[in-house]
Protein backbone atom coordinates (compact mmCIF):
# COMPACT_ATOMS: atom_id res chain seq x y z
CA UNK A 1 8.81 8.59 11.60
CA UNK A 2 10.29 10.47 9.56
CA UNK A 3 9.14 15.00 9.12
CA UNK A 4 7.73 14.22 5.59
CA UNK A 5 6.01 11.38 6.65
CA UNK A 6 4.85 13.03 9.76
CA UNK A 7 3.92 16.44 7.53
CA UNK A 8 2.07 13.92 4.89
CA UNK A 9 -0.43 12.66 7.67
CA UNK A 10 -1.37 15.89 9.01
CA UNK A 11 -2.32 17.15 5.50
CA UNK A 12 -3.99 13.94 4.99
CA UNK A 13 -6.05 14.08 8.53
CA UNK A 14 -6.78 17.82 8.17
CA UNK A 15 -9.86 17.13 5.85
CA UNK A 16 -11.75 15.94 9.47
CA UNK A 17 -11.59 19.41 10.68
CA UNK A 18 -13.38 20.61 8.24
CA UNK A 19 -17.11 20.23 9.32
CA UNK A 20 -18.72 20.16 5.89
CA UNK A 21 -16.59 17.75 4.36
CA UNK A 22 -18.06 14.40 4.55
CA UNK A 23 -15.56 11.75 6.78
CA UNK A 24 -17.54 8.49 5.80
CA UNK A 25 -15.54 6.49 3.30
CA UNK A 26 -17.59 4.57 0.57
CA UNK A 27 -18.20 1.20 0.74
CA UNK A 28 -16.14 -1.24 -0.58
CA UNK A 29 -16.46 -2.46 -4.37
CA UNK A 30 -15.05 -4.54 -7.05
CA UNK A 31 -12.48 -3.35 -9.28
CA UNK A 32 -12.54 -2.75 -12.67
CA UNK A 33 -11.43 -5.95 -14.58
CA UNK A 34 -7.71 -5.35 -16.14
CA UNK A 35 -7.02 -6.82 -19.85
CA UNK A 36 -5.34 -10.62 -19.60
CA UNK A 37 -2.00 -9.25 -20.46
CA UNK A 38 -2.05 -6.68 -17.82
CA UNK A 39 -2.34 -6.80 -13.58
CA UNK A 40 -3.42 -4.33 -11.29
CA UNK A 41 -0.24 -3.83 -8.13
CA UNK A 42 -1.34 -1.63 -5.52
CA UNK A 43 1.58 0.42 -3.65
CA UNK A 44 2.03 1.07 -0.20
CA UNK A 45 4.90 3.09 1.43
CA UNK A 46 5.97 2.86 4.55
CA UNK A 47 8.88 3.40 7.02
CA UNK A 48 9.66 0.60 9.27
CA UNK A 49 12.68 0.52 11.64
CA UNK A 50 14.81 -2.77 9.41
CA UNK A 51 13.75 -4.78 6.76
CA UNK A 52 12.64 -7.72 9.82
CA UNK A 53 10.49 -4.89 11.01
CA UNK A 54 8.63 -4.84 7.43
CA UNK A 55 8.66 -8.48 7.05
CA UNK A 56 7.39 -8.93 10.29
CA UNK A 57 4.74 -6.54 9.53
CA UNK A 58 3.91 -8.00 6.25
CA UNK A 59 4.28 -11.92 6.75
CA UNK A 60 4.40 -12.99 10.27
CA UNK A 61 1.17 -13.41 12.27
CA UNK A 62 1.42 -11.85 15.81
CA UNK A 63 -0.67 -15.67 17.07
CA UNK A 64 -2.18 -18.49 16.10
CA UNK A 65 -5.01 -17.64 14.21
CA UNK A 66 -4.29 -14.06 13.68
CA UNK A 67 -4.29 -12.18 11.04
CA UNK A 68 -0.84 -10.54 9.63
CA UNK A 69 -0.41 -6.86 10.65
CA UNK A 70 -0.33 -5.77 7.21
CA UNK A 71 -4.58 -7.56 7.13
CA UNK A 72 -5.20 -5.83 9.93
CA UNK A 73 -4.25 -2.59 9.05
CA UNK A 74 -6.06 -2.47 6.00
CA UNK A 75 -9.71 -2.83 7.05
CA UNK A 76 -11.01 -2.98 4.40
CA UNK A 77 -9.77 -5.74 2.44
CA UNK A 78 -8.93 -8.89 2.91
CA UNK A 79 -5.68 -10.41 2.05
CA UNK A 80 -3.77 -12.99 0.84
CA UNK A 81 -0.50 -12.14 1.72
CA UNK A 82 0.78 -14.79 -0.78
CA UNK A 83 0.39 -11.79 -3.46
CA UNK A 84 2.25 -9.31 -1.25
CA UNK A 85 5.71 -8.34 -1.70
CA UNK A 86 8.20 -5.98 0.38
CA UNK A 87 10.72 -4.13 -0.62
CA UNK A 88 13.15 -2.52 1.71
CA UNK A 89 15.42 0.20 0.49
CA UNK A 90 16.30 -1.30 -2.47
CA UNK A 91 13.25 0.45 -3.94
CA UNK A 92 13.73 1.84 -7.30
CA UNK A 93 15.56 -1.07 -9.05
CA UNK A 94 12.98 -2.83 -8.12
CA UNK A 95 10.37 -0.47 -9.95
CA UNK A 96 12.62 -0.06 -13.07
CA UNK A 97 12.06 -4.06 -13.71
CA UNK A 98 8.25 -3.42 -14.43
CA UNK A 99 7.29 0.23 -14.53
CA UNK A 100 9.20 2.78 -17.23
CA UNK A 101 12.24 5.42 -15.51
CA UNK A 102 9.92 7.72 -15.48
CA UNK A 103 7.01 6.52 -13.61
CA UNK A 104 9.03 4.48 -10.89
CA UNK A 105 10.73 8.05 -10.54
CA UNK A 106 7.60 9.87 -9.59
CA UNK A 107 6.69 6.84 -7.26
CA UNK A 108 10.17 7.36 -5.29
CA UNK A 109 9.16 11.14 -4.75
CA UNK A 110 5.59 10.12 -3.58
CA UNK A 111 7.34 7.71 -0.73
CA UNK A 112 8.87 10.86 0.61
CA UNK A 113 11.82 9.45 2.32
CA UNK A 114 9.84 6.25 3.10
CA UNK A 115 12.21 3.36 3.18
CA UNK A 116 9.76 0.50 2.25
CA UNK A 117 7.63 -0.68 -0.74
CA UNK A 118 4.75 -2.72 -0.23
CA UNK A 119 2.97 -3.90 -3.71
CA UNK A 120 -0.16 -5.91 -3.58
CA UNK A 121 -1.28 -7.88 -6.37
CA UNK A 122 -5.07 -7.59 -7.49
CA UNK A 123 -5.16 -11.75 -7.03
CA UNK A 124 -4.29 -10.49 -3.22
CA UNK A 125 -7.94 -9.68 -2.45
CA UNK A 126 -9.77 -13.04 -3.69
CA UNK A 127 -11.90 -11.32 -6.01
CA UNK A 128 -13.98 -9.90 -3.36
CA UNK A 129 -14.43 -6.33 -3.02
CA UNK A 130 -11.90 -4.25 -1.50
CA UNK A 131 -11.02 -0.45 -0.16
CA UNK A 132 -7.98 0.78 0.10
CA UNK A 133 -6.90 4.00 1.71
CA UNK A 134 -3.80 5.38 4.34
CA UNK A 135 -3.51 4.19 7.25
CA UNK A 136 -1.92 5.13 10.35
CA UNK A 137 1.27 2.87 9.22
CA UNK A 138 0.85 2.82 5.72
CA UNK A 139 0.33 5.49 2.47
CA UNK A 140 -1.17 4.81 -0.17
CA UNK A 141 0.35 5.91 -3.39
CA UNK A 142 -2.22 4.24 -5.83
CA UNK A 143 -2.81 1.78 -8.41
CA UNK A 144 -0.91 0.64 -10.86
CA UNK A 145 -1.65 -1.25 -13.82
CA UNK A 146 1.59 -3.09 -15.40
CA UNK A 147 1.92 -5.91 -18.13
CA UNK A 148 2.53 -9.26 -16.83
């Protein structure tokens, strides 16, 4: 891992030291319906050893019935890892084929030196209701609503 990474998770854990901030997350819920021309991605970042590592990680089931590590890291969703797609270091000409300069720019800065992309379609999650949050592995850098 690399210091930024390392850095971003103790800012993002330091909330639970604070006794009168509330650590329960909300409960899962639908999201808001997108227009037909238009599809929610939700990014990931991560930094995984090689680009087997991530695919490992994102398509590869550790057994027989077993879920993929990527399923089992987020808890609180389930996934179809058909709508998943990795992206190792090539990351931002990758972004520049759906997102403007601008905005895959500020993406690159949130990864902070991670080396992998992880977008997740909304058709990923079944229509069923989802939550979606950092993980020890993974951050999350948001939503993202692009025109298909």
């Amino acid at each position: 891992m690399n210091w930024f990474g390392l850095l971003r998770r103790i800012a993002r854990l330091s909330v639970r030291l604070i006794p009168s901030e509330p650590i329960r997350r909300a409960a899962p819920s639908p999201a808001k319906p997108t227009a037909p021309d238009q599809l929610r991605l939700h990014l990931f970042g991560a930094d995984f050893d090689s680009a087997e590592a991530a695919h490992r990680f994102c398509y590869i089931a550790p057994g027989p019935d077993l879920p993929v590590d990527l399923t089992r890291e987020l808890t609180g969703a389930f996934i179809d890892t058909d709508e998943v797609e990795m992206i190792h270091d090539d990351i931002f000409p990758r972004l520049c084929e759906f997102l403007p300069e601008a905005e895959a720019d500020d993406i690159m800065l949130r990864l902070a030196g991670d080396n992998t992309l992880i977008l997740i379609t909304e058709h990923a999650f079944g229509g069923l209701p989802y939550d979606l949050d950092d993980t020890d592995r993974l951050t999350y850098l948001g939503p993202q609503v692009v025109a298909v």
